[in-house]
PDB file of N, CA and C in Angstrom:
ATOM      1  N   UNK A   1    -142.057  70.534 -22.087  1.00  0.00           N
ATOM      2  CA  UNK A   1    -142.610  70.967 -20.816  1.00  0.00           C
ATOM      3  C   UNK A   1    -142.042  72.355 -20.490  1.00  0.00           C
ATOM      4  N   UNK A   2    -142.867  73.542 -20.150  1.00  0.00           N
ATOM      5  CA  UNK A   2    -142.582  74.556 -19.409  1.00  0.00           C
ATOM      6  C   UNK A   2    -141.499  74.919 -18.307  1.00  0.00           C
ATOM      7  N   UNK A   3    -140.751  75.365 -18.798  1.00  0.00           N
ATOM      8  CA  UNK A   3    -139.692  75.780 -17.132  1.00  0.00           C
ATOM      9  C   UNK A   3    -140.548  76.291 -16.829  1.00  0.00           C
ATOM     10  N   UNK A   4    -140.165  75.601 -14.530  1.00  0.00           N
ATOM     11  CA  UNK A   4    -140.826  76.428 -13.533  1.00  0.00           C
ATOM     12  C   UNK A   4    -140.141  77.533 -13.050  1.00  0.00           C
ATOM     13  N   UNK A   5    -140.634  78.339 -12.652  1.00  0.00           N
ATOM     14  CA  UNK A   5    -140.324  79.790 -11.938  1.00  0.00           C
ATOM     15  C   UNK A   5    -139.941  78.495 -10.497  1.00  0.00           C
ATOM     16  N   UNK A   6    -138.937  79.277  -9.511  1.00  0.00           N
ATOM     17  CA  UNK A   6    -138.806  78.223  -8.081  1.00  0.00           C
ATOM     18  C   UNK A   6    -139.646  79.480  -6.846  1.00  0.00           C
ATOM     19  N   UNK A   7    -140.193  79.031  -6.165  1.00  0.00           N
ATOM     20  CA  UNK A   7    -140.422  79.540  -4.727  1.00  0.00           C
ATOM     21  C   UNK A   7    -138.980  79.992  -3.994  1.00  0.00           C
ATOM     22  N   UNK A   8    -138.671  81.294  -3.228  1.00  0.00           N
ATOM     23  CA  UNK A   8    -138.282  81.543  -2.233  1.00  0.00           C
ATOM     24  C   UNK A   8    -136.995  80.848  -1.642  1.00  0.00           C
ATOM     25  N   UNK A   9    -138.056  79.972  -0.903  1.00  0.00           N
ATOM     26  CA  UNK A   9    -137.428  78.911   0.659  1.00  0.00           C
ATOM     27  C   UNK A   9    -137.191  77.446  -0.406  1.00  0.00           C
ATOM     28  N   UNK A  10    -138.405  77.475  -1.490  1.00  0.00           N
ATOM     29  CA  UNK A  10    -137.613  76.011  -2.394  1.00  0.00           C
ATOM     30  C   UNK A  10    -135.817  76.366  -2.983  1.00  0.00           C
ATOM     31  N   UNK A  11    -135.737  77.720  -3.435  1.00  0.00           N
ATOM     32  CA  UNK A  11    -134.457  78.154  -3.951  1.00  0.00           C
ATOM     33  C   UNK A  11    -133.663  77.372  -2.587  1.00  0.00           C
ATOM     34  N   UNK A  12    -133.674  78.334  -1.851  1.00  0.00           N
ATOM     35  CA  UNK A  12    -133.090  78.461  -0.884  1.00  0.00           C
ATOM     36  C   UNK A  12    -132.340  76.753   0.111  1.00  0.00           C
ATOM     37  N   UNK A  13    -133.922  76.213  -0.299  1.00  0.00           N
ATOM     38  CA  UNK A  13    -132.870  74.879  -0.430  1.00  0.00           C
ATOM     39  C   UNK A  13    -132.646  74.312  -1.413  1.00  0.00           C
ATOM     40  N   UNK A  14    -132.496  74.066  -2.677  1.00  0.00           N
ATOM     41  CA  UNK A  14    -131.701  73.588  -3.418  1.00  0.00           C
ATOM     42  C   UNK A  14    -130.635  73.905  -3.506  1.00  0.00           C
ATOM     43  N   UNK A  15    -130.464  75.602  -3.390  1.00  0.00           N
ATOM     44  CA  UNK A  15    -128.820  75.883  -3.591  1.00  0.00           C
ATOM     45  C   UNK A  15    -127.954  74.876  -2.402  1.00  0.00           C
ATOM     46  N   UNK A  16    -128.508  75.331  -0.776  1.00  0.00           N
ATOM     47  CA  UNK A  16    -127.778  74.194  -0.219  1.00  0.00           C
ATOM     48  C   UNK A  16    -127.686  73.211  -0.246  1.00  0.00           C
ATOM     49  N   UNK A  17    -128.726  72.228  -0.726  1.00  0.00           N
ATOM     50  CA  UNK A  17    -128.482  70.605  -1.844  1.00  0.00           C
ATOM     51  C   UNK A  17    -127.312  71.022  -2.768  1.00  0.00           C
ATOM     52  N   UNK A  18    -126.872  71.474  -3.723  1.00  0.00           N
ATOM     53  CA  UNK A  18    -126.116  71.733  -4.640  1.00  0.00           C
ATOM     54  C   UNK A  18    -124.990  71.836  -3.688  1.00  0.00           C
ATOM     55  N   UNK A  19    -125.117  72.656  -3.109  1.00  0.00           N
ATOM     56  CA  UNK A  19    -123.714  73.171  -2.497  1.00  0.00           C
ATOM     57  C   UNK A  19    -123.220  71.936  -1.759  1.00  0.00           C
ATOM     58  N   UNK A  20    -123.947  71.022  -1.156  1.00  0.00           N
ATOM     59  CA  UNK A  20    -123.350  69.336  -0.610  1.00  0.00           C
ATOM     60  C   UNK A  20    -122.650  69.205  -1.435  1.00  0.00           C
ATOM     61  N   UNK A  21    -122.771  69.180  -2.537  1.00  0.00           N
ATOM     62  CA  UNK A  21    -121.577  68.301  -3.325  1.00  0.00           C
ATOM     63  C   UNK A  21    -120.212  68.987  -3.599  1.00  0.00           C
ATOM     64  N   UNK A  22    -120.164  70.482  -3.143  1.00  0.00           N
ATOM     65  CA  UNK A  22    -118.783  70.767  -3.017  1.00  0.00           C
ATOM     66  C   UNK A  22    -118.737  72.395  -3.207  1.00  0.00           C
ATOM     67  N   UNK A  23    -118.223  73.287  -3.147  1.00  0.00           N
ATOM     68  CA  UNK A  23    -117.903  74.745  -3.829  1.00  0.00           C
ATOM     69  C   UNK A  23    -118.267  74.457  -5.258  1.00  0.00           C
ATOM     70  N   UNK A  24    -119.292  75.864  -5.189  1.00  0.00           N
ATOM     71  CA  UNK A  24    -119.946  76.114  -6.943  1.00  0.00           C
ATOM     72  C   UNK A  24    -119.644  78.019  -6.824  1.00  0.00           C
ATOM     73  N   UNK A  25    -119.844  78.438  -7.911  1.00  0.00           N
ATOM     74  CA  UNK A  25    -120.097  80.098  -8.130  1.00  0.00           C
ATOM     75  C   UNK A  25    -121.780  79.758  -8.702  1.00  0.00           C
ATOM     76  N   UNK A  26    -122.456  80.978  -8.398  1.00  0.00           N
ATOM     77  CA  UNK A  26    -123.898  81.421  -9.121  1.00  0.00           C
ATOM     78  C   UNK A  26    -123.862  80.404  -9.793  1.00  0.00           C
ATOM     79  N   UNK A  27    -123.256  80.752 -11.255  1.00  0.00           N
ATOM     80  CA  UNK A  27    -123.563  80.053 -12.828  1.00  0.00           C
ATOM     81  C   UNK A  27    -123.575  78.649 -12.322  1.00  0.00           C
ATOM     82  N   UNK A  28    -122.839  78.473 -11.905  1.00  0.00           N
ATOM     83  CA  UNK A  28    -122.724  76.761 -11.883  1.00  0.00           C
ATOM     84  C   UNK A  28    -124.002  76.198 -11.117  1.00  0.00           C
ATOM     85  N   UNK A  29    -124.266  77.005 -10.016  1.00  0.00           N
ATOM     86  CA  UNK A  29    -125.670  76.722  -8.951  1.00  0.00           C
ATOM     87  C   UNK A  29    -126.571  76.021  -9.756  1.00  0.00           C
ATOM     88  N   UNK A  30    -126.689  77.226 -10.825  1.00  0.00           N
ATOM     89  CA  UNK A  30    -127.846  77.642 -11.343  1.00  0.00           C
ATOM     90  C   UNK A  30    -127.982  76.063 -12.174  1.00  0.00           C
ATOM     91  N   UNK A  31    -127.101  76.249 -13.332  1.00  0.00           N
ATOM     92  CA  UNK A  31    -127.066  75.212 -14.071  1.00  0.00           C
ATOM     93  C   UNK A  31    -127.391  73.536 -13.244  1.00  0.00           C
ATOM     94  N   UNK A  32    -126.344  73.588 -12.304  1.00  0.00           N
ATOM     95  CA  UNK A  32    -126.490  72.697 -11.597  1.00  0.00           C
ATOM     96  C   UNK A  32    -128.064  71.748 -10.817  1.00  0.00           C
ATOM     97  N   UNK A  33    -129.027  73.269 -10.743  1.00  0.00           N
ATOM     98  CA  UNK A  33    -130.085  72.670 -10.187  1.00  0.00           C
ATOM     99  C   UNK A  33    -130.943  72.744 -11.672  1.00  0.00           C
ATOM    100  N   UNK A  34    -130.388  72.812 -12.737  1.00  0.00           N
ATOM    101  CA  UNK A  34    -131.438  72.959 -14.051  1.00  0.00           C
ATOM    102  C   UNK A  34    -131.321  71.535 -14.505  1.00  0.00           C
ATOM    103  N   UNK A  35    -129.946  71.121 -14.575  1.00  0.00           N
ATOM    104  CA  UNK A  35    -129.682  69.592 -14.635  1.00  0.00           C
ATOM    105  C   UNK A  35    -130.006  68.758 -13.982  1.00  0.00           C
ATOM    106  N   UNK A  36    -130.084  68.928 -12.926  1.00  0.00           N
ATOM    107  CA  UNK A  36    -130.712  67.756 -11.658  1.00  0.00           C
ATOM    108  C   UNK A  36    -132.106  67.888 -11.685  1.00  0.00           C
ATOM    109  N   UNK A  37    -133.037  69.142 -12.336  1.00  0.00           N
ATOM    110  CA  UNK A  37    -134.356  68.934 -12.502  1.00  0.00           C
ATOM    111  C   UNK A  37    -134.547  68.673 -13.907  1.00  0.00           C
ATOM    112  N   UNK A  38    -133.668  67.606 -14.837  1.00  0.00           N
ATOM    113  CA  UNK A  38    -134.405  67.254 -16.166  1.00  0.00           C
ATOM    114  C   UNK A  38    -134.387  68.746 -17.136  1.00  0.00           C
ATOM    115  N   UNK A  39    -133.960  69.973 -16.763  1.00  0.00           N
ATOM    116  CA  UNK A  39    -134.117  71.385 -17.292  1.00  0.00           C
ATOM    117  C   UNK A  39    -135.874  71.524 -17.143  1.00  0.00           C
ATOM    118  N   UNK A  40    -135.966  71.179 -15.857  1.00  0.00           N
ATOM    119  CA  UNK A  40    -137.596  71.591 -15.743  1.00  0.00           C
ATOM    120  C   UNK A  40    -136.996  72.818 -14.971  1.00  0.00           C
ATOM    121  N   UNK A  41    -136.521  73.281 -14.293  1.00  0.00           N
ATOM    122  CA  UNK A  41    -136.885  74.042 -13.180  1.00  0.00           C
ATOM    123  C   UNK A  41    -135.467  75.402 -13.489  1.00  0.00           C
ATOM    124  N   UNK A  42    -135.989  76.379 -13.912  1.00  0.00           N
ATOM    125  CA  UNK A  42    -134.994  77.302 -14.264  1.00  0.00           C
ATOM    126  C   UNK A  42    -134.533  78.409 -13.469  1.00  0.00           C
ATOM    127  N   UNK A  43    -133.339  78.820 -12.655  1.00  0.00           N
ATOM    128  CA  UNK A  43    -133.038  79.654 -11.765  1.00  0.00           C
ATOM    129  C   UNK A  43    -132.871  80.845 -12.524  1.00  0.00           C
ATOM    130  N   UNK A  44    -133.668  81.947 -12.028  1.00  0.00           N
ATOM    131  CA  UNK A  44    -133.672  83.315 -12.340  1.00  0.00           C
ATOM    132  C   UNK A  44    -132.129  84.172 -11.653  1.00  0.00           C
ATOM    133  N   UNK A  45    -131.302  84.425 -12.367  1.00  0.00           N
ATOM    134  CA  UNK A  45    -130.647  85.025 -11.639  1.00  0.00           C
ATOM    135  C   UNK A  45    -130.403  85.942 -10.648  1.00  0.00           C
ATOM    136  N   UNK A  46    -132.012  86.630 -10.954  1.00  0.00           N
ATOM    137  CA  UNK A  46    -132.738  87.904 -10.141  1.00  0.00           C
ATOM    138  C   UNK A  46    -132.761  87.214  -9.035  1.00  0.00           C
ATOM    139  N   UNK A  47    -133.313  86.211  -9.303  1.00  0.00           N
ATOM    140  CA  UNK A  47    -133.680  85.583  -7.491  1.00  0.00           C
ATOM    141  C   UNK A  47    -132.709  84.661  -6.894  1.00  0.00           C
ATOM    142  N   UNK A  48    -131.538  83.853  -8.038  1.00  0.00           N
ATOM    143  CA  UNK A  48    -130.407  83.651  -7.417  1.00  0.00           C
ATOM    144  C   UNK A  48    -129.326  84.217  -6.552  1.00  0.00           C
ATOM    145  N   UNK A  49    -128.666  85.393  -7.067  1.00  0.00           N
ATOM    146  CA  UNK A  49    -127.940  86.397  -6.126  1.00  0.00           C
ATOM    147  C   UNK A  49    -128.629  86.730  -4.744  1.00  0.00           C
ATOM    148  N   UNK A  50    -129.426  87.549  -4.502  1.00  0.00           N
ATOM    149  CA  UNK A  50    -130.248  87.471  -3.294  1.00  0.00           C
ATOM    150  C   UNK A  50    -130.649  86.485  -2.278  1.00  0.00           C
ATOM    151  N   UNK A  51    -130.991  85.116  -2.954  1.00  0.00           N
ATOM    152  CA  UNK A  51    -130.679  84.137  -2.173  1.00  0.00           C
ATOM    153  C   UNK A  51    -129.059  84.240  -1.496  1.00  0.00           C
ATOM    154  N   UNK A  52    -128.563  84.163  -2.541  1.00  0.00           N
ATOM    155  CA  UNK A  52    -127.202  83.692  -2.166  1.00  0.00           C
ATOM    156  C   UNK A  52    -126.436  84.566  -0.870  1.00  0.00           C
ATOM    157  N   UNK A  53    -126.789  85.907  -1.043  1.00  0.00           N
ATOM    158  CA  UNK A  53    -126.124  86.895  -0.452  1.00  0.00           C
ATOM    159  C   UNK A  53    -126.951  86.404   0.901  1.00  0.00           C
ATOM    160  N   UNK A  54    -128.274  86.253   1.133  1.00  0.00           N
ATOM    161  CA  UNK A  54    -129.193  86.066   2.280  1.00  0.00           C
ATOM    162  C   UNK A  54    -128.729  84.891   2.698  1.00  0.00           C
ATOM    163  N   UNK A  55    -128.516  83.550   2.602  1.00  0.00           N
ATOM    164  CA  UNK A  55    -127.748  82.520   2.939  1.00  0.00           C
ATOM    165  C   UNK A  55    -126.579  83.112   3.534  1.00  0.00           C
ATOM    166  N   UNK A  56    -125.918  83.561   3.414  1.00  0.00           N
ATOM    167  CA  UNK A  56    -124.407  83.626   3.334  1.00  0.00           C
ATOM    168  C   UNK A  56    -124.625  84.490   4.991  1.00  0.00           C
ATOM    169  N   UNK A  57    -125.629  85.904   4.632  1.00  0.00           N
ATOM    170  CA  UNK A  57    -125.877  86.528   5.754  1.00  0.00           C
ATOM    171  C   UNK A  57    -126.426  86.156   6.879  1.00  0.00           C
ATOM    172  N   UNK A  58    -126.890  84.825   6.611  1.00  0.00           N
ATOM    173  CA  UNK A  58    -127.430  83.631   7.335  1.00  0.00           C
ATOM    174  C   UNK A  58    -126.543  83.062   8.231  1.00  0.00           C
ATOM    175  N   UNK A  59    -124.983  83.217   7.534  1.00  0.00           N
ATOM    176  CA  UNK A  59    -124.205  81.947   8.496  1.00  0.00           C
ATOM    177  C   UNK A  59    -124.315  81.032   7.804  1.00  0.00           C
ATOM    178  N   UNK A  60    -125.277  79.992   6.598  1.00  0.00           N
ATOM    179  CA  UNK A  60    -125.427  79.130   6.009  1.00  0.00           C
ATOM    180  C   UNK A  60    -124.095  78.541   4.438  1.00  0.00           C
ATOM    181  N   UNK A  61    -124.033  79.273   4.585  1.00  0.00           N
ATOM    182  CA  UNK A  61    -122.799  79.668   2.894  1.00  0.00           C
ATOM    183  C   UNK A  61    -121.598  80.718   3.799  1.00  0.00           C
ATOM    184  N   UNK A  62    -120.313  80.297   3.116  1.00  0.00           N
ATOM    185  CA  UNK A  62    -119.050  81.208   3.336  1.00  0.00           C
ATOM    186  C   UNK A  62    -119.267  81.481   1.942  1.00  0.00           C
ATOM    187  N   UNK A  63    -118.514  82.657   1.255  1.00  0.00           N
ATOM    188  CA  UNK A  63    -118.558  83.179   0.003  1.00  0.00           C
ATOM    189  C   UNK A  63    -116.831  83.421   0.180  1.00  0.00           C
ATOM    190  N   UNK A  64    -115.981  83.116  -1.170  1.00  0.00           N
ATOM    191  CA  UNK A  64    -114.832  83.426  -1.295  1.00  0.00           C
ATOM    192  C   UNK A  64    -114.552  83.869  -2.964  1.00  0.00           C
ATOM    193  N   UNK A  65    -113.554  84.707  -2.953  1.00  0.00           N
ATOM    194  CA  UNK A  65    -113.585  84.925  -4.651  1.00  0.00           C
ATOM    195  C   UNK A  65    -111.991  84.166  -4.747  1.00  0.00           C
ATOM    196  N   UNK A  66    -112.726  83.520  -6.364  1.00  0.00           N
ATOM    197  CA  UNK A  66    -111.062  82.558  -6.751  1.00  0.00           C
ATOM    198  C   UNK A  66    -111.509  83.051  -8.054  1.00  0.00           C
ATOM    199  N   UNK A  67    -110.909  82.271  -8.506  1.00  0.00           N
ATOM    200  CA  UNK A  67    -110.641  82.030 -10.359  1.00  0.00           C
ATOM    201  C   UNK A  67    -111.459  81.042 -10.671  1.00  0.00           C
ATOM    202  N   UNK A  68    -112.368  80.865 -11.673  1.00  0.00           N
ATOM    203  CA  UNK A  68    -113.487  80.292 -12.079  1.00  0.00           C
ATOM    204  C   UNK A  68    -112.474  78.877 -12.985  1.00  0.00           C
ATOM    205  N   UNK A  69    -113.207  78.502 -13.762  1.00  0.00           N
ATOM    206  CA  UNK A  69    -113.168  77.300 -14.815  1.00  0.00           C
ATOM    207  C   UNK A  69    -112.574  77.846 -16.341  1.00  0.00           C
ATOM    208  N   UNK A  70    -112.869  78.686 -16.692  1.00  0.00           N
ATOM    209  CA  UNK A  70    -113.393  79.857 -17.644  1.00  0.00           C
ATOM    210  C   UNK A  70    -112.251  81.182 -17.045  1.00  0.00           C
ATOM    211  N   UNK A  71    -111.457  80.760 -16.558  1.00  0.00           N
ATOM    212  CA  UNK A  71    -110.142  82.241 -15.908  1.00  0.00           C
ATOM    213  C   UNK A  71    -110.462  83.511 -15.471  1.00  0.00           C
ATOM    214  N   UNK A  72    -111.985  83.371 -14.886  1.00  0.00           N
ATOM    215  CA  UNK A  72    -112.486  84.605 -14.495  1.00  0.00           C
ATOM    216  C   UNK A  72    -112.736  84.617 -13.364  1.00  0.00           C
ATOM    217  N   UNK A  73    -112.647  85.848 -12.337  1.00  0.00           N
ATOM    218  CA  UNK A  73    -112.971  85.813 -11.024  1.00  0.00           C
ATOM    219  C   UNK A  73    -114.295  85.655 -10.358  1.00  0.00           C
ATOM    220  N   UNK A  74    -114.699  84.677  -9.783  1.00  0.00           N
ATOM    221  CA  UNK A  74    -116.135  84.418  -9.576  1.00  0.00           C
ATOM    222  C   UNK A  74    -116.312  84.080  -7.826  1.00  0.00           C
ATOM    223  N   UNK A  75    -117.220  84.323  -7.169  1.00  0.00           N
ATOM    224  CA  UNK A  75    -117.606  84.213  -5.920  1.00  0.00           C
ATOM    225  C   UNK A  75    -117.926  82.881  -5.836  1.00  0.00           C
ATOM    226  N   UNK A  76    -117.307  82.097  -5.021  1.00  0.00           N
ATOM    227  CA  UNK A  76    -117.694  80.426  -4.751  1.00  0.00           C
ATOM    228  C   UNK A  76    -118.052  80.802  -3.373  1.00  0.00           C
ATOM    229  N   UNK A  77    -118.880  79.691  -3.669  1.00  0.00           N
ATOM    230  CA  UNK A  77    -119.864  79.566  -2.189  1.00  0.00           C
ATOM    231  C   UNK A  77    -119.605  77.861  -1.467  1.00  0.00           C
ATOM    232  N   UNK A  78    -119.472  77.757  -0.046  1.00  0.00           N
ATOM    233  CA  UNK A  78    -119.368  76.631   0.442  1.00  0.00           C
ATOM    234  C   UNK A  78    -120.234  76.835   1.338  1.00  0.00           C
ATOM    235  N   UNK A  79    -121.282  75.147   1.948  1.00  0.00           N
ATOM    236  CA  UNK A  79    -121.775  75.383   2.714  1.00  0.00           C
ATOM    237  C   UNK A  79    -120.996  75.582   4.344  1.00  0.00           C
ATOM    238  N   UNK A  80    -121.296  75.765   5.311  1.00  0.00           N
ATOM    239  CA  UNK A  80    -120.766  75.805   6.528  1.00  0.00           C
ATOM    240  C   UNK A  80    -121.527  74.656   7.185  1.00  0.00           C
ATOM    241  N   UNK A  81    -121.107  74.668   8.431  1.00  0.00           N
ATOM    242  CA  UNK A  81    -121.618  73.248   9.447  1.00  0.00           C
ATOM    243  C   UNK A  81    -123.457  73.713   9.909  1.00  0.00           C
ATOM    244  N   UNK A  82    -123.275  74.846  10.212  1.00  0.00           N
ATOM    245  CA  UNK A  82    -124.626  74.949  10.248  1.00  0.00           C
ATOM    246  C   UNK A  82    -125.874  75.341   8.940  1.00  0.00           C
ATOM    247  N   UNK A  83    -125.194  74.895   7.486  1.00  0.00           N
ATOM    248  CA  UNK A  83    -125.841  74.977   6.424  1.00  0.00           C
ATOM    249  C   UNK A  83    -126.005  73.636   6.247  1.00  0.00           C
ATOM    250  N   UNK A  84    -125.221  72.686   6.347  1.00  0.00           N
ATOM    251  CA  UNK A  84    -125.810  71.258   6.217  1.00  0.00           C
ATOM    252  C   UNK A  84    -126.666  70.913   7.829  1.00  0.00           C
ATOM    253  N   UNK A  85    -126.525  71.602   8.591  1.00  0.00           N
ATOM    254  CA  UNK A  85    -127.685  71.156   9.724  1.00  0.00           C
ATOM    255  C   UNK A  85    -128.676  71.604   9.056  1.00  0.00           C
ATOM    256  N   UNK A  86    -129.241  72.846   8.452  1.00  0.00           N
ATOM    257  CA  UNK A  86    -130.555  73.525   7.986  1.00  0.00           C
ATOM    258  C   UNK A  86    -130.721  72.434   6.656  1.00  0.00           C
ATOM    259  N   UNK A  87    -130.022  72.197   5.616  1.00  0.00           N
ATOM    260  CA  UNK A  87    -130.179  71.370   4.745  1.00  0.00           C
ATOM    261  C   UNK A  87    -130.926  70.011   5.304  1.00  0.00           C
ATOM    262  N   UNK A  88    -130.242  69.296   5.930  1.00  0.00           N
ATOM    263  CA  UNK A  88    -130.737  68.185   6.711  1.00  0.00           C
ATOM    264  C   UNK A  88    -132.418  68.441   7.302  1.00  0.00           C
ATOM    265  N   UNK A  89    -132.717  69.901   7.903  1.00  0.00           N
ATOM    266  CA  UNK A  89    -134.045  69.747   8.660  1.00  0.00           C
ATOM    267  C   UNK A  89    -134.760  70.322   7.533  1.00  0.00           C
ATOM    268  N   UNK A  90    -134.090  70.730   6.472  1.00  0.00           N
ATOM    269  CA  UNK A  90    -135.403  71.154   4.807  1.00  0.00           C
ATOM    270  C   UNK A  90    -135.533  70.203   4.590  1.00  0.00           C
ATOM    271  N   UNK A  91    -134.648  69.314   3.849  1.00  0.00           N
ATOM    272  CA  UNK A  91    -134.977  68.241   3.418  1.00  0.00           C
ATOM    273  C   UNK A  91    -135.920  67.359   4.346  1.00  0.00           C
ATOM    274  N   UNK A  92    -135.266  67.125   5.380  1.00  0.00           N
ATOM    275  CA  UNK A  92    -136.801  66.541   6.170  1.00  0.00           C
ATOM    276  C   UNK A  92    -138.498  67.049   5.746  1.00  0.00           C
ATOM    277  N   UNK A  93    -138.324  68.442   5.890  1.00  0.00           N
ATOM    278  CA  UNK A  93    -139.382  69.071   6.063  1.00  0.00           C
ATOM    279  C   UNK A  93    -139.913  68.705   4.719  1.00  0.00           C
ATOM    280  N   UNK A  94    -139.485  68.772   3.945  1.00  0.00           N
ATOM    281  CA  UNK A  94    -139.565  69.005   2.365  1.00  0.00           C
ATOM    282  C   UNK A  94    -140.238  67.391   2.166  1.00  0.00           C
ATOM    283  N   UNK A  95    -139.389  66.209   1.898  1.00  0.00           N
ATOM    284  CA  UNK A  95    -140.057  65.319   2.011  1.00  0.00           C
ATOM    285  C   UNK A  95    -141.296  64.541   2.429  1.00  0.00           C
ATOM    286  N   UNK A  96    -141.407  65.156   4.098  1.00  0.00           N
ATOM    287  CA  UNK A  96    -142.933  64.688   5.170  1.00  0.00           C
ATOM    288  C   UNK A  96    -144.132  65.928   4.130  1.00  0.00           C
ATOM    289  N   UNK A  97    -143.792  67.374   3.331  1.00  0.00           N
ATOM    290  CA  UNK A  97    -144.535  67.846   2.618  1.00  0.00           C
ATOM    291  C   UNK A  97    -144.987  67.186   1.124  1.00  0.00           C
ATOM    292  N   UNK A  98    -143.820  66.390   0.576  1.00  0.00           N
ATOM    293  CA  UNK A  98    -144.397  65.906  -0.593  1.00  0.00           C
ATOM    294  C   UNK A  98    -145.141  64.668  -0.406  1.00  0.00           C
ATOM    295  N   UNK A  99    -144.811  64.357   0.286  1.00  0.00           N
ATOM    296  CA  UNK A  99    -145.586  63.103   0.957  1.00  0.00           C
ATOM    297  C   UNK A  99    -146.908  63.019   1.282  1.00  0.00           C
ATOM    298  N   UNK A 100    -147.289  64.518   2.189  1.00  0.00           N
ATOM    299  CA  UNK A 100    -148.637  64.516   2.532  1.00  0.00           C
ATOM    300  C   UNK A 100    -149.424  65.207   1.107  1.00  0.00           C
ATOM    301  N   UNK A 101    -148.635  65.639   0.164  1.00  0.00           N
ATOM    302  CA  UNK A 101    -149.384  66.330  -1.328  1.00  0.00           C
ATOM    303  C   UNK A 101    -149.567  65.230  -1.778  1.00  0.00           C
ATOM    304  N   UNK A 102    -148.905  64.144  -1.901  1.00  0.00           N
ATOM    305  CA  UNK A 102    -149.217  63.282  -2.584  1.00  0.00           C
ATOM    306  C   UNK A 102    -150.434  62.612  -2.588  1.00  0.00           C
ATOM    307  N   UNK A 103    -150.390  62.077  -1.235  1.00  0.00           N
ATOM    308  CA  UNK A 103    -151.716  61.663  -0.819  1.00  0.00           C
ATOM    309  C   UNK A 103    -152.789  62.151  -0.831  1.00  0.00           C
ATOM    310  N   UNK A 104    -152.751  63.675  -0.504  1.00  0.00           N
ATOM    311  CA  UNK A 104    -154.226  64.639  -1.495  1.00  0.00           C
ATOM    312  C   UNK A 104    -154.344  63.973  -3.013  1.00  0.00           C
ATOM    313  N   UNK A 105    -153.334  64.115  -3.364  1.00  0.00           N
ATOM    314  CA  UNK A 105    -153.592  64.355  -5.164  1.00  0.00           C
ATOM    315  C   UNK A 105    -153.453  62.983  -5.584  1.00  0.00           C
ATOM    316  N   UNK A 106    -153.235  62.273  -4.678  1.00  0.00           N
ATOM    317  CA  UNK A 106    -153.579  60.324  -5.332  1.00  0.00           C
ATOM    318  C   UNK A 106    -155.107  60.504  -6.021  1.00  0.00           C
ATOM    319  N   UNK A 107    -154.993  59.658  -7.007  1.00  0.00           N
ATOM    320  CA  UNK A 107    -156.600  59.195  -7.376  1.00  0.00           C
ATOM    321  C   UNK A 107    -157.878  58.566  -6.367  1.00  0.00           C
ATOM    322  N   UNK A 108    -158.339  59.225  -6.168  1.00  0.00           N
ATOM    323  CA  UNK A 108    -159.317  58.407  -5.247  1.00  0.00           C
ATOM    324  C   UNK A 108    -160.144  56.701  -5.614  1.00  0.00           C
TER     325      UNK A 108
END
């Protein structure tokens, strides 16, 4: 099967799904949402950073630099209190949307 290219605002919430489960850097994001989609869904790094920096400029993500896995200095990202409130109302949103696609695209 084809890797997908991601939408925008879909990036935008997965990274904060990912980021629930604890401090990641980029690479790990990335990987992270490639694994949780089966390696269907492949993060462009072009459009990763920019997210990330726009989140962050959001108030949604703190950004801190530590020492990676790998002994290199890497930018970890955590969500903040008002990144799991926005997480919480995507995911809502996100769900009541696959829901109503579905029901278009059921078999008649």
């Amino acid at each position: 099967m084809p890797k997908l290219d991601l939408l925008q605002g879909t990036l935008d919430m997965m990274v904060l799904r990912t980021l629930k489960a604890g401090p990641a850097n980029g690479y790990e994001i990335a990987k992270a949402i490639e694994r949780m989609s089966d390696d269907v869904l492949q993060v462009d790094h072009g459009s990763l950073y920019p997210a990330l920096h726009r989140l962050e400029k959001g108030g949604l993500l703190t950004g801190k630099w530590e020492i990676s896995a790998t002994n290199r200095r890497a930018r970890f990202y955590r969500l903040t209190p008002a990144g799991r409130k926005r997480l919480a109302v995507e995911q809502s949103n996100w769900e009541q949307m696959a829901a109503a696609i579905t029901r278009v695209m059921r078999p008649a």
